[in-house]
C-alpha atoms as a PDB file:
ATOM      1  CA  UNK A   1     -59.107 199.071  94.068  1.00  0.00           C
ATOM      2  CA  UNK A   2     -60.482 200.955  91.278  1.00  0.00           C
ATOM      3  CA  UNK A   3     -60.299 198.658  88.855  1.00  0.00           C
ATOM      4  CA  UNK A   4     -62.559 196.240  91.067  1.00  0.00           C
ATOM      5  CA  UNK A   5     -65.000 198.272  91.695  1.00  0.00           C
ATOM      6  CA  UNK A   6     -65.640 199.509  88.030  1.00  0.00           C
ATOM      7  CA  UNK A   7     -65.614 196.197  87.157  1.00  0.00           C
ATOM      8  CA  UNK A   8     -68.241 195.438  89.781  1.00  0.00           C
ATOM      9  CA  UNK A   9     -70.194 198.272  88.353  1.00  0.00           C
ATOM     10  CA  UNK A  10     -69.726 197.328  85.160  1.00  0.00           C
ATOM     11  CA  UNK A  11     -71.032 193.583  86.074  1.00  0.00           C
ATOM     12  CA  UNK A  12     -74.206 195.067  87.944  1.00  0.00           C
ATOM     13  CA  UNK A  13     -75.052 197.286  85.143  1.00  0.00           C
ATOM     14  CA  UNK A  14     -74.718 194.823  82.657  1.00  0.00           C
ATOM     15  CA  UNK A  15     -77.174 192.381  84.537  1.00  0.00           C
ATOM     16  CA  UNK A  16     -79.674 195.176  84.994  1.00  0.00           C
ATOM     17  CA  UNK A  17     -79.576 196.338  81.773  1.00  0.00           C
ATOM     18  CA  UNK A  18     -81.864 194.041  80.248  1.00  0.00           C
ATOM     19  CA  UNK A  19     -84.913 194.700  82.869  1.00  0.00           C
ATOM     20  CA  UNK A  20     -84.467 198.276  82.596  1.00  0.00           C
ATOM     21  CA  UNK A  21     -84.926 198.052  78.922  1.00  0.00           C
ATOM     22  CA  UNK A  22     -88.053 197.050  78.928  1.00  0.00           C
ATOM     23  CA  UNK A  23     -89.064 199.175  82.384  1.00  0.00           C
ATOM     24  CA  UNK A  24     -92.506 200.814  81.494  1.00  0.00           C
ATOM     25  CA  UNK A  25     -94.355 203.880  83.326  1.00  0.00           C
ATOM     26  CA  UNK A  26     -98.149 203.844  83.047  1.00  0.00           C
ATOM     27  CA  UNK A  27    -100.378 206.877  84.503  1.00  0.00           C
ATOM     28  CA  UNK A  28    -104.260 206.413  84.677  1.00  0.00           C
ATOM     29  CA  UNK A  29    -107.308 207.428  86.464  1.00  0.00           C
ATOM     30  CA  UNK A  30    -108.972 204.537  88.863  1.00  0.00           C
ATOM     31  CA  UNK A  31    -112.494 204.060  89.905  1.00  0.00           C
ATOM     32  CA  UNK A  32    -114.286 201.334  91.367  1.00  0.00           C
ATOM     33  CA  UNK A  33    -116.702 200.001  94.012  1.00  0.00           C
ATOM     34  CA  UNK A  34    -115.850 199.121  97.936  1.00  0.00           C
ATOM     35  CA  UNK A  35    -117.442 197.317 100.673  1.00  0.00           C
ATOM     36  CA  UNK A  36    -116.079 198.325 103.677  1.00  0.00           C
ATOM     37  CA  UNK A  37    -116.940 196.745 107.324  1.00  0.00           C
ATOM     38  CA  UNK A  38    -115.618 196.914 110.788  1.00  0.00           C
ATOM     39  CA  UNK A  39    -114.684 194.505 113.510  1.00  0.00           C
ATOM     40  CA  UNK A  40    -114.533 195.467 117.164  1.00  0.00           C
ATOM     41  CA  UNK A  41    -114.315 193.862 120.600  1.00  0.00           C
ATOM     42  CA  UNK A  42    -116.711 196.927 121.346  1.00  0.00           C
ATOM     43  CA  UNK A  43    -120.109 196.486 119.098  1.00  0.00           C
ATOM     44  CA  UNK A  44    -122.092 194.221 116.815  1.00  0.00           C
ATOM     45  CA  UNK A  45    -121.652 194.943 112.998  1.00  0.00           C
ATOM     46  CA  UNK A  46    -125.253 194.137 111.333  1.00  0.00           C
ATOM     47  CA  UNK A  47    -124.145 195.546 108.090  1.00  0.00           C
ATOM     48  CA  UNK A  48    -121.312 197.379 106.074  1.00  0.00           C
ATOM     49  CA  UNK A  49    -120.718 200.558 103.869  1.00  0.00           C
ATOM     50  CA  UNK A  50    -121.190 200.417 100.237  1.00  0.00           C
ATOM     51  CA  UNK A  51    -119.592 203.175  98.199  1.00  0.00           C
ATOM     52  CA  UNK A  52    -117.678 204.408  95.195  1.00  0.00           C
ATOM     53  CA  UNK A  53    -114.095 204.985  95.131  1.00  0.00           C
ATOM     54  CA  UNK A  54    -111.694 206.849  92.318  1.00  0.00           C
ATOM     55  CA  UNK A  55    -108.220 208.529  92.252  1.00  0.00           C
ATOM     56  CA  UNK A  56    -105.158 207.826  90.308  1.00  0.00           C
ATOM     57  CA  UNK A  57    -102.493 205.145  89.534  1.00  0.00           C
ATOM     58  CA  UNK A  58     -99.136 204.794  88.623  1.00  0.00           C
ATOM     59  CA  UNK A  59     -97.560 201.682  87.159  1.00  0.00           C
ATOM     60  CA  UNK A  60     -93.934 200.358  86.836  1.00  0.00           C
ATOM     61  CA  UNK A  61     -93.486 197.436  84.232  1.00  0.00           C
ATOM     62  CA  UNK A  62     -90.114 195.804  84.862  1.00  0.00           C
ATOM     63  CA  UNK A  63     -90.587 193.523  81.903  1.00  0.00           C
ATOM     64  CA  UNK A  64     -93.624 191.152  80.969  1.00  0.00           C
ATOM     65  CA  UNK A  65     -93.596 189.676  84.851  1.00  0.00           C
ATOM     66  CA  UNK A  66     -93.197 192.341  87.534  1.00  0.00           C
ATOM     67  CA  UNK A  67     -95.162 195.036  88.471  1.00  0.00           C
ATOM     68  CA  UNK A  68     -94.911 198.066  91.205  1.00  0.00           C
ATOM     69  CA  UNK A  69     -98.593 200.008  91.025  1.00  0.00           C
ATOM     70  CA  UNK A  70     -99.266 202.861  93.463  1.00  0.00           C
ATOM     71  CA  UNK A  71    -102.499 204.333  94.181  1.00  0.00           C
ATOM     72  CA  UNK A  72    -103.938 207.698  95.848  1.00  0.00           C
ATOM     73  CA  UNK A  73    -107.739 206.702  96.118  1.00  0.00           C
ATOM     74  CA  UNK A  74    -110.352 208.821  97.631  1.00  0.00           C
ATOM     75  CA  UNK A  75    -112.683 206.048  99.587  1.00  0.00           C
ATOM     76  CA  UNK A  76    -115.619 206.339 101.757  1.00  0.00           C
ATOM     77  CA  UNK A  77    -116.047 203.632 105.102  1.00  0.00           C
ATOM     78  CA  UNK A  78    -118.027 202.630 107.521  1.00  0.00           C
ATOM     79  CA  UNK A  79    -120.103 200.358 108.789  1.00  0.00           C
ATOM     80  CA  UNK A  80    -124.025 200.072 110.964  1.00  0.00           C
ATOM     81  CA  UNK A  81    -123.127 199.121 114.453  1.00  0.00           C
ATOM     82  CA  UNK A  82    -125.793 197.270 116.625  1.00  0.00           C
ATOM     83  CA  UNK A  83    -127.174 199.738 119.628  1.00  0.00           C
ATOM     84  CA  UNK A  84    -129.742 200.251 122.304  1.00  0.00           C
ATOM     85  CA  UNK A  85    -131.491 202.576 124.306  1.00  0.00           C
ATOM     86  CA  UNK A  86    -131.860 201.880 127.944  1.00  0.00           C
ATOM     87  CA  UNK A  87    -135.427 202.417 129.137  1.00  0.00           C
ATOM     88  CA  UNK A  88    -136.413 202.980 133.078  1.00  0.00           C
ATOM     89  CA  UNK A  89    -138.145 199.307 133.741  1.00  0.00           C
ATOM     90  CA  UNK A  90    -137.882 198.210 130.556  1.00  0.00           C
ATOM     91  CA  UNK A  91    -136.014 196.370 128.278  1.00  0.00           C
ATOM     92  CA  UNK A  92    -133.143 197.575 126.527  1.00  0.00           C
ATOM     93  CA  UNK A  93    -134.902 198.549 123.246  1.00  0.00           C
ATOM     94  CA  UNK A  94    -131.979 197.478 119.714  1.00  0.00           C
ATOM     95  CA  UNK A  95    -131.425 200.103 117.174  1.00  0.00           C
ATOM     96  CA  UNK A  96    -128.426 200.961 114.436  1.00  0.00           C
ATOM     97  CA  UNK A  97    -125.998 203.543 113.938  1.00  0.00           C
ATOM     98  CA  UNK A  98    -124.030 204.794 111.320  1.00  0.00           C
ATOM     99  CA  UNK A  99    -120.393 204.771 111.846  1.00  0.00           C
ATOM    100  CA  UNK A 100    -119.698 206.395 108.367  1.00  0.00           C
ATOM    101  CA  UNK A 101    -116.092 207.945 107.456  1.00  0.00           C
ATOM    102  CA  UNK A 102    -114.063 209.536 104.575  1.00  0.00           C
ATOM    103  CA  UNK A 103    -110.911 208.396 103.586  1.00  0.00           C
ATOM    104  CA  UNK A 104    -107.824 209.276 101.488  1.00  0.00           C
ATOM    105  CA  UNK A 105    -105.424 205.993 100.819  1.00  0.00           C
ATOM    106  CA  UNK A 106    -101.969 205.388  99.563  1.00  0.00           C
ATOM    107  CA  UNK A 107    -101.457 202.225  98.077  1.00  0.00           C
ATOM    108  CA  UNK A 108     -98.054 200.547  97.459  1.00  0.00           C
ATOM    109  CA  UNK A 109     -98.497 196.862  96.005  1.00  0.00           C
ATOM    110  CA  UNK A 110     -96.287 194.700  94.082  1.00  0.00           C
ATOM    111  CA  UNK A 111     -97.597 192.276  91.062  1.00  0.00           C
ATOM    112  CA  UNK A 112     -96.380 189.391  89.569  1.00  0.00           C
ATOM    113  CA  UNK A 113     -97.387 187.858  86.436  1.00  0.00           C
ATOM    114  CA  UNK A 114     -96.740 183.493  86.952  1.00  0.00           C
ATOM    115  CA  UNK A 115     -98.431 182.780  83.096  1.00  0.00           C
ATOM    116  CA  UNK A 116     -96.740 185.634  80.292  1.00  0.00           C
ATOM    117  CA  UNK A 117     -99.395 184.391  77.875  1.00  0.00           C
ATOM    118  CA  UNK A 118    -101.815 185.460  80.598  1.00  0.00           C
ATOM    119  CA  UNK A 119    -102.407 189.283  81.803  1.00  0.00           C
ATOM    120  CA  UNK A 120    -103.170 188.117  85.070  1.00  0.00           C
ATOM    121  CA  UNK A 121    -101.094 189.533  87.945  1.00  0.00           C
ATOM    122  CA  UNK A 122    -100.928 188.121  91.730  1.00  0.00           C
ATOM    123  CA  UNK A 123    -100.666 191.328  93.875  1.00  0.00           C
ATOM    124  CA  UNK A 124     -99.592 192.194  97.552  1.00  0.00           C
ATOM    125  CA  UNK A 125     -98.813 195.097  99.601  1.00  0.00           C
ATOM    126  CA  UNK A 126     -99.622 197.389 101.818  1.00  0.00           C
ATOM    127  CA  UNK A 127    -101.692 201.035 102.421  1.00  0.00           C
ATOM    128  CA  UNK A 128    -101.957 203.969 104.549  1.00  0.00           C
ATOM    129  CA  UNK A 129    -105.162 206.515 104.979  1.00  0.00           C
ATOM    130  CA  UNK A 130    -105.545 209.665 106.566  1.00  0.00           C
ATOM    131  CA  UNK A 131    -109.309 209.110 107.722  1.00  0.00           C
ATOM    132  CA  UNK A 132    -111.944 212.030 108.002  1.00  0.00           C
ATOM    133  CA  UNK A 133    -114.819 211.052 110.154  1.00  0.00           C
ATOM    134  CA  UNK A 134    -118.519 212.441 109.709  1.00  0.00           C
ATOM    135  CA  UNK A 135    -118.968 213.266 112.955  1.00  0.00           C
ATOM    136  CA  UNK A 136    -122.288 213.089 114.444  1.00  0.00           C
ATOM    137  CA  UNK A 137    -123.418 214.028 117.954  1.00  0.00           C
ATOM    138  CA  UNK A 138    -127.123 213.601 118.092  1.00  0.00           C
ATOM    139  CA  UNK A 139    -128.380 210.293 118.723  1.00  0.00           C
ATOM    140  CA  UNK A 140    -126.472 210.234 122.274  1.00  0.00           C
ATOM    141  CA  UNK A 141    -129.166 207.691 124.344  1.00  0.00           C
ATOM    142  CA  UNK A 142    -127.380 205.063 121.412  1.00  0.00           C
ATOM    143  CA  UNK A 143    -124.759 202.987 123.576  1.00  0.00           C
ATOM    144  CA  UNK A 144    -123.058 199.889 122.821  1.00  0.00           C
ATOM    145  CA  UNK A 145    -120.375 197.979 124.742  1.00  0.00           C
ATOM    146  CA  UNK A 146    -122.424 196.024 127.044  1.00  0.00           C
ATOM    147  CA  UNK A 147    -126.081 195.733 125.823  1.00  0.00           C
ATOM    148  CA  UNK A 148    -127.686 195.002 128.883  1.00  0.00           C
ATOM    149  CA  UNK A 149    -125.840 197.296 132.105  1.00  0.00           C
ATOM    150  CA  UNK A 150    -125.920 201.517 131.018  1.00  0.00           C
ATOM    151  CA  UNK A 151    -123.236 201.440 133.894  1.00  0.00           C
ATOM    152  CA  UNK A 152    -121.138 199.525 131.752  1.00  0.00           C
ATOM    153  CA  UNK A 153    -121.892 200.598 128.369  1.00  0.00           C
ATOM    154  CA  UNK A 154    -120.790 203.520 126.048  1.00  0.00           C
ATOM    155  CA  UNK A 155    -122.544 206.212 124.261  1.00  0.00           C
ATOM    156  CA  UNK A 156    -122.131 205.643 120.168  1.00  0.00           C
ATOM    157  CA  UNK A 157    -121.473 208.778 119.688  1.00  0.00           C
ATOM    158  CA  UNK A 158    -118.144 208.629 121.662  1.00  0.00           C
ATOM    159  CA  UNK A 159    -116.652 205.979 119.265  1.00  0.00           C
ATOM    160  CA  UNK A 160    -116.949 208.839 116.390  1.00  0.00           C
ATOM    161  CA  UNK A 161    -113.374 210.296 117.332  1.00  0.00           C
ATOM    162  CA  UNK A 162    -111.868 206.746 116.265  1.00  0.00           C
ATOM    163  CA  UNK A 163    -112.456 206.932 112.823  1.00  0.00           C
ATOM    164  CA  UNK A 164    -110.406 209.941 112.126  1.00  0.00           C
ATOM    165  CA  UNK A 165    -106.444 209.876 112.058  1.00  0.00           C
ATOM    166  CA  UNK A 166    -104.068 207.251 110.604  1.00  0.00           C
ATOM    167  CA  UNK A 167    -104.506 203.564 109.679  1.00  0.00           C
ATOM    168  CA  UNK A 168    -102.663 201.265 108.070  1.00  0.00           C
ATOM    169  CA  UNK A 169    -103.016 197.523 107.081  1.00  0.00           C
ATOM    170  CA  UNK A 170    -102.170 194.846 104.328  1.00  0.00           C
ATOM    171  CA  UNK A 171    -103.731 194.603 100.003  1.00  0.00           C
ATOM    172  CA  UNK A 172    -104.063 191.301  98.588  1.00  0.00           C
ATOM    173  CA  UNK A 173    -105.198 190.823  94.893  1.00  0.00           C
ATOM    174  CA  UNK A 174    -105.219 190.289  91.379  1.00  0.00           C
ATOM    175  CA  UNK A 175    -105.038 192.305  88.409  1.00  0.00           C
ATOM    176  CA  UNK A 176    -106.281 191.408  85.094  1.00  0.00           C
ATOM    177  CA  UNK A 177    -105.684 192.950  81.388  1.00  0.00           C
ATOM    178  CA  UNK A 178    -103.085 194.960  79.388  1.00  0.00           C
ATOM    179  CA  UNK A 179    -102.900 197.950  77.395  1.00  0.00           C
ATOM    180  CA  UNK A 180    -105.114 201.099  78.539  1.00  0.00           C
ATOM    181  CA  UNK A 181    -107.694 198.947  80.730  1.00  0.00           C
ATOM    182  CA  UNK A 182    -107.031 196.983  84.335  1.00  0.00           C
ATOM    183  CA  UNK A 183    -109.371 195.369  86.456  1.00  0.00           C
ATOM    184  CA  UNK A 184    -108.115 194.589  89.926  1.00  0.00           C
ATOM    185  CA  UNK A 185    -110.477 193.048  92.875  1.00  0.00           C
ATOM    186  CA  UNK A 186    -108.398 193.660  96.656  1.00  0.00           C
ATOM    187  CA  UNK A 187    -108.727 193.071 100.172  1.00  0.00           C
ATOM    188  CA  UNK A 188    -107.955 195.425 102.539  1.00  0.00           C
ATOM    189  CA  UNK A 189    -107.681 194.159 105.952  1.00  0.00           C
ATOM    190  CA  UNK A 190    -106.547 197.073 108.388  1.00  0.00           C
ATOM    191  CA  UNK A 191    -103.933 196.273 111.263  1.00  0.00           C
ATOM    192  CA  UNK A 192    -104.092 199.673 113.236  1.00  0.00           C
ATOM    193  CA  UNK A 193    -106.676 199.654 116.155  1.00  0.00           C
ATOM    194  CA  UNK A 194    -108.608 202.592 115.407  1.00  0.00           C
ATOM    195  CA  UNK A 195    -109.263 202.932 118.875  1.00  0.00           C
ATOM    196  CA  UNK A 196    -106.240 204.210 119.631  1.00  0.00           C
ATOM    197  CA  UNK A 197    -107.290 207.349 117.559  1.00  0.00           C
ATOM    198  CA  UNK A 198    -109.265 208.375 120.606  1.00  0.00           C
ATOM    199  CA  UNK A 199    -107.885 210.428 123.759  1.00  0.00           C
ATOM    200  CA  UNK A 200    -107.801 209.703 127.277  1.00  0.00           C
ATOM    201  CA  UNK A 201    -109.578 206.310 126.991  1.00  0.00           C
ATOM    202  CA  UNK A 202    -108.633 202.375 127.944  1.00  0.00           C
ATOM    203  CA  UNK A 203    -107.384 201.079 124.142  1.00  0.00           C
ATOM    204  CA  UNK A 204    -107.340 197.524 125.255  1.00  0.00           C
ATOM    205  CA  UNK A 205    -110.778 197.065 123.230  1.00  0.00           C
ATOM    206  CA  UNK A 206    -110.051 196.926 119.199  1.00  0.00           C
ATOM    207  CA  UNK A 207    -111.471 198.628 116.214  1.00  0.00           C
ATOM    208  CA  UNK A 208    -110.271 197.482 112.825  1.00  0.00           C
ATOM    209  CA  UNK A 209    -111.356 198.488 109.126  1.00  0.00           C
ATOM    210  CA  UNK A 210    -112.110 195.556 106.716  1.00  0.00           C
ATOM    211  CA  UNK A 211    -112.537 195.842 102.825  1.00  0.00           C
ATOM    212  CA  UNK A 212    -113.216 194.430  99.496  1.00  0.00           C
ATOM    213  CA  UNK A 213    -112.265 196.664  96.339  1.00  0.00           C
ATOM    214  CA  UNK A 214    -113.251 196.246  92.981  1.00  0.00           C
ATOM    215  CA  UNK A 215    -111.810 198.843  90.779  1.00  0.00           C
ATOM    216  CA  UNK A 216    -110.956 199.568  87.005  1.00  0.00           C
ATOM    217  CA  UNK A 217    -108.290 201.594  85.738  1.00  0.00           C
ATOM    218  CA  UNK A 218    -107.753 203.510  82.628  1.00  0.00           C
ATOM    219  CA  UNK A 219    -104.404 204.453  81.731  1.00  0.00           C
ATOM    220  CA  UNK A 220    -103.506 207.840  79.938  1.00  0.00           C
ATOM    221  CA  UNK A 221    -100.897 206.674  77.823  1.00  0.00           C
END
């Protein structure tokens, strides 16, 4: 019984050996762009967030052709939400409002390189951030939800609590270059409903995250 499994071990080990010979750790510091947007059964997006993003990487080389990269990113989100103020006898007059929020992401996505004489890497994954809203209270005659009854609509302001709390979602992408430089370009779709972040409320209605990275990283070593 002991022979076997040595000899088992000693097969496994022997198969391995070669990728973990030329297994590779990388450290570096990331910063980039995003364009961040939201969709929701609730409002009208008229425009997205655009903002700066940076925090650090770690990469795992298991030869020339696989890749394990994981990120802690500091990003900020949001998007301009289409609202109105209800007017005695009058028309409900349109406005904006900023649904703007901090975030702090893990990133776990796998690369693979299809072309060795080519430093491009196909990537996919998945992330997690803890978001940080910027909450705002003033502005409470906004609503949104049903832009024509005020019996039926909500107050803007109310939605603020959703953008704080956990989400969650896929990362699609590429990765070009070797050595101490990387540029990678992801999409972020997010699969939580961030309407579930609120209390005491029907979640039926659905508030997603949406974004488009471009980042580049420089690595230490």
């Amino acid at each position: 019984m002991n022979f076997k499994f040595f000899s088992i071990a000693a097969l496994v080990a022997a198969s391995a050996s070669p990728v973990f010979a030329q297994f590779s750790c990388k450290m570096g510091f990331t910063s980039g762009g995003n364009y961040s947007t939201l969709r929701s059964d609730l409002f009208q997006t008229l425009s997205g967030r655009a903002n700066a993003t940076a925090g650090f990487t770690v990469r795992f080389g298991f030869g020339e052709s696989v890749e394990l990269n994981t990120d802690i990113l500091y990003v900020q989100k949001g998007a301009t939400a289409k609202v109105v103020q209800f007017r005695p006898e009058k028309a409900p007059c349109p406005g904006s409002y900023n649904f703007f929020y901090n975030s702090f992401e893990a990133g776990l996505t796998g690369g693979f390189r299809p072309v060795k004489s080519i430093p491009v890497y196909l990537q996919a994954g998945a992330f997690m951030g803890a978001h940080y809203h910027n909450l705002d209270r003033s502005h409470d005659e906004f609503y949104l939800g049903d832009y024509q009854d005020i019996n039926k609509a909500i107050e803007a302001a109310d939605l603020n609590e959703a953008f704080t709390g956990i989400d969650y979602g896929a990362v699609l992408g590429v990765g070009i270059g070797g050595g101490k430089f990387r540029f990678s370009a992801r999409y972020y779709p997010g699969l939580r409903n961030l309407n579930r972040n609120r209390d005491f409320v029907d979640t039926s209605a659905r508030i997603t995250s949406n974004s488009c990275r471009a980042a580049l990283t420089y690595y230490f070593r």
